[in-house]
C-alpha atoms as a PDB file:
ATOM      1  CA  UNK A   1    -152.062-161.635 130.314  1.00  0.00           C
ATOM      2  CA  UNK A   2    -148.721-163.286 130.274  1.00  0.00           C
ATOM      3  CA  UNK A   3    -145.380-161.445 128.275  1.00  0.00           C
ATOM      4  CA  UNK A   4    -141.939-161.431 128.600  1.00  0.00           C
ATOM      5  CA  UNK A   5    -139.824-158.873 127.509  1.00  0.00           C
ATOM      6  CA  UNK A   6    -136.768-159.833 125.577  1.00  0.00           C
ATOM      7  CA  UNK A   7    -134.093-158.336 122.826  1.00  0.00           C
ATOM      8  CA  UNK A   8    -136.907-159.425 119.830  1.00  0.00           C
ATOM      9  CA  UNK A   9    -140.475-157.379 120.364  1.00  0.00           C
ATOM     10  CA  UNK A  10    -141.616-160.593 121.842  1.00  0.00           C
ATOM     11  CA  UNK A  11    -141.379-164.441 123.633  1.00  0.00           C
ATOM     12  CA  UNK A  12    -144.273-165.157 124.649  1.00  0.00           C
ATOM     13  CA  UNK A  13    -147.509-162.962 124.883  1.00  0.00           C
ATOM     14  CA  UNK A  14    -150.672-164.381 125.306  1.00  0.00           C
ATOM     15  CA  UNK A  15    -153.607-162.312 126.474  1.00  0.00           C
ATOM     16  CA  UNK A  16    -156.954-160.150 125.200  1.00  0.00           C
ATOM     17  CA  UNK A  17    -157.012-156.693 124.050  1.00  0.00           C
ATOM     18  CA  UNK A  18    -160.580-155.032 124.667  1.00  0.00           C
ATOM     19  CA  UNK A  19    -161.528-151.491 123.863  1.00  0.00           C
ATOM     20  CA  UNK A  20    -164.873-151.821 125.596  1.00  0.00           C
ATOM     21  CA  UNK A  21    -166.258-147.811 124.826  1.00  0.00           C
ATOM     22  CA  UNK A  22    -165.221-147.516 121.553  1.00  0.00           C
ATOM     23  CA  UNK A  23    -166.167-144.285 119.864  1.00  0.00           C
ATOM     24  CA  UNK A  24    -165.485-141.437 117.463  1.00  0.00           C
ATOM     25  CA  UNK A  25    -166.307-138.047 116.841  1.00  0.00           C
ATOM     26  CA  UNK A  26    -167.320-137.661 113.338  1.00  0.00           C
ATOM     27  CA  UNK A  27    -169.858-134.709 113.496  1.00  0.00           C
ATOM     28  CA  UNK A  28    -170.482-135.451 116.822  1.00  0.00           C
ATOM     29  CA  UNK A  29    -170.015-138.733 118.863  1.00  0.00           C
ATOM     30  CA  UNK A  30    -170.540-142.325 117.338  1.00  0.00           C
ATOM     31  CA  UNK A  31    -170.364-145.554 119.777  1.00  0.00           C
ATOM     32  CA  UNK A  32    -169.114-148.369 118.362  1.00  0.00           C
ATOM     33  CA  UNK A  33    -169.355-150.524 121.317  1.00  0.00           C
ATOM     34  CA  UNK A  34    -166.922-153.016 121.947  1.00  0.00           C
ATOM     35  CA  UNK A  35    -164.180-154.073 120.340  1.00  0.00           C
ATOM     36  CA  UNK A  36    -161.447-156.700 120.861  1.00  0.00           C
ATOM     37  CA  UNK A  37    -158.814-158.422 119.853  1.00  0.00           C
ATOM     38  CA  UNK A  38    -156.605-161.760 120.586  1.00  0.00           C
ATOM     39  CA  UNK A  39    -152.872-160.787 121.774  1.00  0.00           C
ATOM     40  CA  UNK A  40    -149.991-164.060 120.658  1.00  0.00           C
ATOM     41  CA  UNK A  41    -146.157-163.813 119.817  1.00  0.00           C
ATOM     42  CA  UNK A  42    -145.713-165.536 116.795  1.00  0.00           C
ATOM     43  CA  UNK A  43    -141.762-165.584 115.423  1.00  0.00           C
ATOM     44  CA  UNK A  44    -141.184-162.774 117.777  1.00  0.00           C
ATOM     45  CA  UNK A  45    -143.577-160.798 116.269  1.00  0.00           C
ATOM     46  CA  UNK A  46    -146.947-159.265 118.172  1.00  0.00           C
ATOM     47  CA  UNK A  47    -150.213-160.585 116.869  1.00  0.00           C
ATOM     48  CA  UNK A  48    -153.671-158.963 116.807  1.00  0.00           C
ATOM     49  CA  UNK A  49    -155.802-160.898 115.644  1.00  0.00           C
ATOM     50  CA  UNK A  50    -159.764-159.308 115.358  1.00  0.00           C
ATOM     51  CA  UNK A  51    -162.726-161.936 114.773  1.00  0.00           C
ATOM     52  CA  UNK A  52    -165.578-159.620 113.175  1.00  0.00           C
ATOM     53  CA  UNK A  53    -167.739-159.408 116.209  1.00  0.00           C
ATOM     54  CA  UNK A  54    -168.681-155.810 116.674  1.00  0.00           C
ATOM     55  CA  UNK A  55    -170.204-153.332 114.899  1.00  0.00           C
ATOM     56  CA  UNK A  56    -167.664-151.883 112.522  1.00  0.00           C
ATOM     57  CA  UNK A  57    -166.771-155.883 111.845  1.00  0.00           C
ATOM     58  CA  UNK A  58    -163.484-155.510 112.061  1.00  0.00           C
ATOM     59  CA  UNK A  59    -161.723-158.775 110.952  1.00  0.00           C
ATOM     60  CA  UNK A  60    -158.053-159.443 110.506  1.00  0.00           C
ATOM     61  CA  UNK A  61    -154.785-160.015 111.890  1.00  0.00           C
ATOM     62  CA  UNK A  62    -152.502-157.016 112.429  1.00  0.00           C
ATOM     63  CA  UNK A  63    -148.712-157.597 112.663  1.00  0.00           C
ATOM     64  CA  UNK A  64    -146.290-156.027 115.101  1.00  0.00           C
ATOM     65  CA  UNK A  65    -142.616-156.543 114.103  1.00  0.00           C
ATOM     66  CA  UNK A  66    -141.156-153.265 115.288  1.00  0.00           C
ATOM     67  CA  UNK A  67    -142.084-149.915 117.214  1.00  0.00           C
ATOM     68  CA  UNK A  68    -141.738-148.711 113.230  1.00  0.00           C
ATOM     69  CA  UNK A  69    -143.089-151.742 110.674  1.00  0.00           C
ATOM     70  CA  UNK A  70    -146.676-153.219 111.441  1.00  0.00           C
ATOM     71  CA  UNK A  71    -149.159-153.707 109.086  1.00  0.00           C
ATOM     72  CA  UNK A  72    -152.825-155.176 108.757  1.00  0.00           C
ATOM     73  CA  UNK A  73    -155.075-157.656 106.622  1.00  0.00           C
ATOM     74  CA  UNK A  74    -158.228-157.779 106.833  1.00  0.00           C
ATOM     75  CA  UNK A  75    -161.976-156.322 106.595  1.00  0.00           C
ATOM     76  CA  UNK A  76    -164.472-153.879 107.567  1.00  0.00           C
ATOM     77  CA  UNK A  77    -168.158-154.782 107.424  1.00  0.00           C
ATOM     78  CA  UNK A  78    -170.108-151.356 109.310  1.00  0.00           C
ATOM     79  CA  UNK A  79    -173.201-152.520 111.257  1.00  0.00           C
ATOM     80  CA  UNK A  80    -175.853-151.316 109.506  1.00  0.00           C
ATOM     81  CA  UNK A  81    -177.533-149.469 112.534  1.00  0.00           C
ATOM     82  CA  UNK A  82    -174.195-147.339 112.261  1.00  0.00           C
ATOM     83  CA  UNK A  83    -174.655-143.982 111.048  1.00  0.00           C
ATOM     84  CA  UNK A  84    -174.951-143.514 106.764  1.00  0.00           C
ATOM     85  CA  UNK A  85    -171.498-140.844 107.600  1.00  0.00           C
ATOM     86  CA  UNK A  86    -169.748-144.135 108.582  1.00  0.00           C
ATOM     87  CA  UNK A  87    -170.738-146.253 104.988  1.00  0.00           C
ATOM     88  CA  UNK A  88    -169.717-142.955 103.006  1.00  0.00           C
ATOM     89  CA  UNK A  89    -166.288-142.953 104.965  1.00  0.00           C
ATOM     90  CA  UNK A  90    -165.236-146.256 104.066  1.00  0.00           C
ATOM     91  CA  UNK A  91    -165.400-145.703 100.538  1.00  0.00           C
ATOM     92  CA  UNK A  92    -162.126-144.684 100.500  1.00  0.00           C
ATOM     93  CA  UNK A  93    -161.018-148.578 101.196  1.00  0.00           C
ATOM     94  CA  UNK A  94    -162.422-148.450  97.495  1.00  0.00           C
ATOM     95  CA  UNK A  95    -165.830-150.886  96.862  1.00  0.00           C
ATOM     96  CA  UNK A  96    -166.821-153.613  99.223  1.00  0.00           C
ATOM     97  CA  UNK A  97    -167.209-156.918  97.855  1.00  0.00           C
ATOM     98  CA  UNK A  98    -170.245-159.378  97.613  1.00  0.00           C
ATOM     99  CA  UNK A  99    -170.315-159.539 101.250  1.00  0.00           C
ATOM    100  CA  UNK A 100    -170.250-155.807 101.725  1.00  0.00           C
ATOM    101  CA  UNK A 101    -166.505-156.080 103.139  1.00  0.00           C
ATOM    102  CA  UNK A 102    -164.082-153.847 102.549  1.00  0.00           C
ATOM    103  CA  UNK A 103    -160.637-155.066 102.073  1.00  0.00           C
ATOM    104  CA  UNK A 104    -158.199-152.915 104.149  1.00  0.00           C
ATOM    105  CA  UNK A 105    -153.916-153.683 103.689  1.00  0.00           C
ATOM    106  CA  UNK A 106    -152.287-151.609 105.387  1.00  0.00           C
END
């Protein structure tokens, strides 16, 4: 990974994020494998971008522009192997579309 520290959040940051035992405890412990996520500066601003490819299908681009303002847009799409306690919880993203996605803005 590559980052310089400077007076904005960011110059340059290039690099991988990877969570590679992700897991919660909902009623007892639920593996969601791996998940990761591309690192960039963009306007002096982190980047995390996520490209679907695990099992909660996580896909988006989360924003960095502060230690206080961040946000996110983008989609979950469960794994259907993943318990029915994990499809219930999402309903409060509201309905998923088509595609079975729900829309998170955060």
């Amino acid at each position: 990974m590559d980052y310089q520290y400077s007076s904005a959040l960011c110059d340059t940051l290039d690099g991988e994020l990877v969570w590679s035992k992700s897991e919660i405890d909902f009623g007892g412990p639920i593996a969601f494998g791996t998940i990761a996520a591309e690192l960039a500066c963009e306007e002096n601003n982190v980047t995390v971008k996520f490209n679907g490819q695990n099992r909660l299908g996580l896909e988006g681009q989360a924003l960095i522009e502060s230690t206080t303002k961040f946000g996110f847009d983008g989609y979950l799409k469960p794994d259907a192997t993943l318990p029915k306690a994990v499809h219930n919880g999402l309903s409060m993203f509201g309905k998923p579309d088509v595609k079975g996605k729900y829309k998170i803005v955060l």
